[in-house]
Protein backbone atom coordinates (compact mmCIF):
# COMPACT_ATOMS: atom_id res chain seq x y z
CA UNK A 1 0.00 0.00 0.00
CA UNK A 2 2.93 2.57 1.06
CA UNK A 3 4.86 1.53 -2.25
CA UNK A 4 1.40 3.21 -4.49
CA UNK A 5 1.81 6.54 -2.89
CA UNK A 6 4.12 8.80 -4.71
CA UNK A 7 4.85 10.91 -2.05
CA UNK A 8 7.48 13.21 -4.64
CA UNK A 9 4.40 13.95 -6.27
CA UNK A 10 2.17 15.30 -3.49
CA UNK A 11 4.74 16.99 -1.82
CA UNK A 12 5.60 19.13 -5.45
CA UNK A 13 1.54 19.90 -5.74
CA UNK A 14 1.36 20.95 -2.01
CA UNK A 15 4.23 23.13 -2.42
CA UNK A 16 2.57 24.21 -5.72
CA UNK A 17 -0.50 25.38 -4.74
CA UNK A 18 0.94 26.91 -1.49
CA UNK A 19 3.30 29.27 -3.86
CA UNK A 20 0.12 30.12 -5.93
CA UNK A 21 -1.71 31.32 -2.96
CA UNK A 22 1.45 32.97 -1.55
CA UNK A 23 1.67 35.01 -5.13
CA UNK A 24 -2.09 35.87 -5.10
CA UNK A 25 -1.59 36.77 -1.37
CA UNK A 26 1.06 39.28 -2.73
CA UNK A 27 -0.70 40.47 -5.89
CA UNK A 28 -4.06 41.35 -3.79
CA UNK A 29 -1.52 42.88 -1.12
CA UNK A 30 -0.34 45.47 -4.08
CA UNK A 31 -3.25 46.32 -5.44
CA UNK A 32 -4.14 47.24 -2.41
CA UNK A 33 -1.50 49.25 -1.73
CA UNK A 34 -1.34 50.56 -5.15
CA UNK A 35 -5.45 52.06 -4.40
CA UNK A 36 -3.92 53.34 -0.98
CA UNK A 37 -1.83 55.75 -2.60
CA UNK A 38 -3.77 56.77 -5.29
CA UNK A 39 -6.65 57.82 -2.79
CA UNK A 40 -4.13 60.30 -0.64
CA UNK A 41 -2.98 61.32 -4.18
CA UNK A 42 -6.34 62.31 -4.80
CA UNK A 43 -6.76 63.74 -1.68
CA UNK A 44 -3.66 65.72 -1.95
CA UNK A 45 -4.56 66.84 -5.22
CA UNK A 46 -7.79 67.79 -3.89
CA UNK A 47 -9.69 66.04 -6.81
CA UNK A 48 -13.23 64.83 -6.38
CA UNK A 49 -15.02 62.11 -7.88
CA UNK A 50 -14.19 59.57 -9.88
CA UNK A 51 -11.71 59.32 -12.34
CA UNK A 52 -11.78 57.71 -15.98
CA UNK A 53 -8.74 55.93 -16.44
CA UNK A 54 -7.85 53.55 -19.31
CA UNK A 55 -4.90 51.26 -19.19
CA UNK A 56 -2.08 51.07 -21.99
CA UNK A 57 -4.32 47.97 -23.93
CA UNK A 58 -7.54 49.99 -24.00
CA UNK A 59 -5.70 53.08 -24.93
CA UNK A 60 -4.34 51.64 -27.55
CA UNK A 61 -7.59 50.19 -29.02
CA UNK A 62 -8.94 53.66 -28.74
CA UNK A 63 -6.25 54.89 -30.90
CA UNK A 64 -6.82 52.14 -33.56
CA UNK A 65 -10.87 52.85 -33.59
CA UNK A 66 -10.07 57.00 -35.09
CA UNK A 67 -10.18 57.76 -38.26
CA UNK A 68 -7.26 59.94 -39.74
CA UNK A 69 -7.91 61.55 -43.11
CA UNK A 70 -5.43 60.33 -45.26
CA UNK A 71 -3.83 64.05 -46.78
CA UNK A 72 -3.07 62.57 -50.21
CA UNK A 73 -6.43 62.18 -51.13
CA UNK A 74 -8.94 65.11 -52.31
CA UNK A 75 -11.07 66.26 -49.58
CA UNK A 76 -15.00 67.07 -50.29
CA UNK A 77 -15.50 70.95 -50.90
């Protein structure tokens, strides 16, 4: 019975999913920390309300979505 339990093996998934919690322990931790400071920013700043923010992936959908006349071409008069 002892000889079927491949004790390598539960040991490396116990020490697995004890470093995935540890890094999600950290992550939360950050953000956190990371809304901490951006409230006394805010509060230093004396801004109100809140703010519309857009992260470098959105932004740079936005950017793809606008429509640049192309200056070679003859515009309508």
């Amino acid at each position: 019975l002892l000889d079927s339990i491949d004790l390598p093996e539960i040991i490396r998934e116990s020490a697995g999913s004890i470093t995935t919690e540890a890094v999600h322990d950290v992550r939360m931790t950050g953000i956190g920390a990371d809304e901490a400071v951006n409230r006394a920013i805010d509060r230093l700043l004396r801004r109100r309300g809140a703010r519309r923010t857009v992260g470098p992936a959105q932004r740079a959908d936005a950017l793809a979505q606008l429509v640049v006349p192309d200056p070679t071409e003859d515009s309508p008069r």
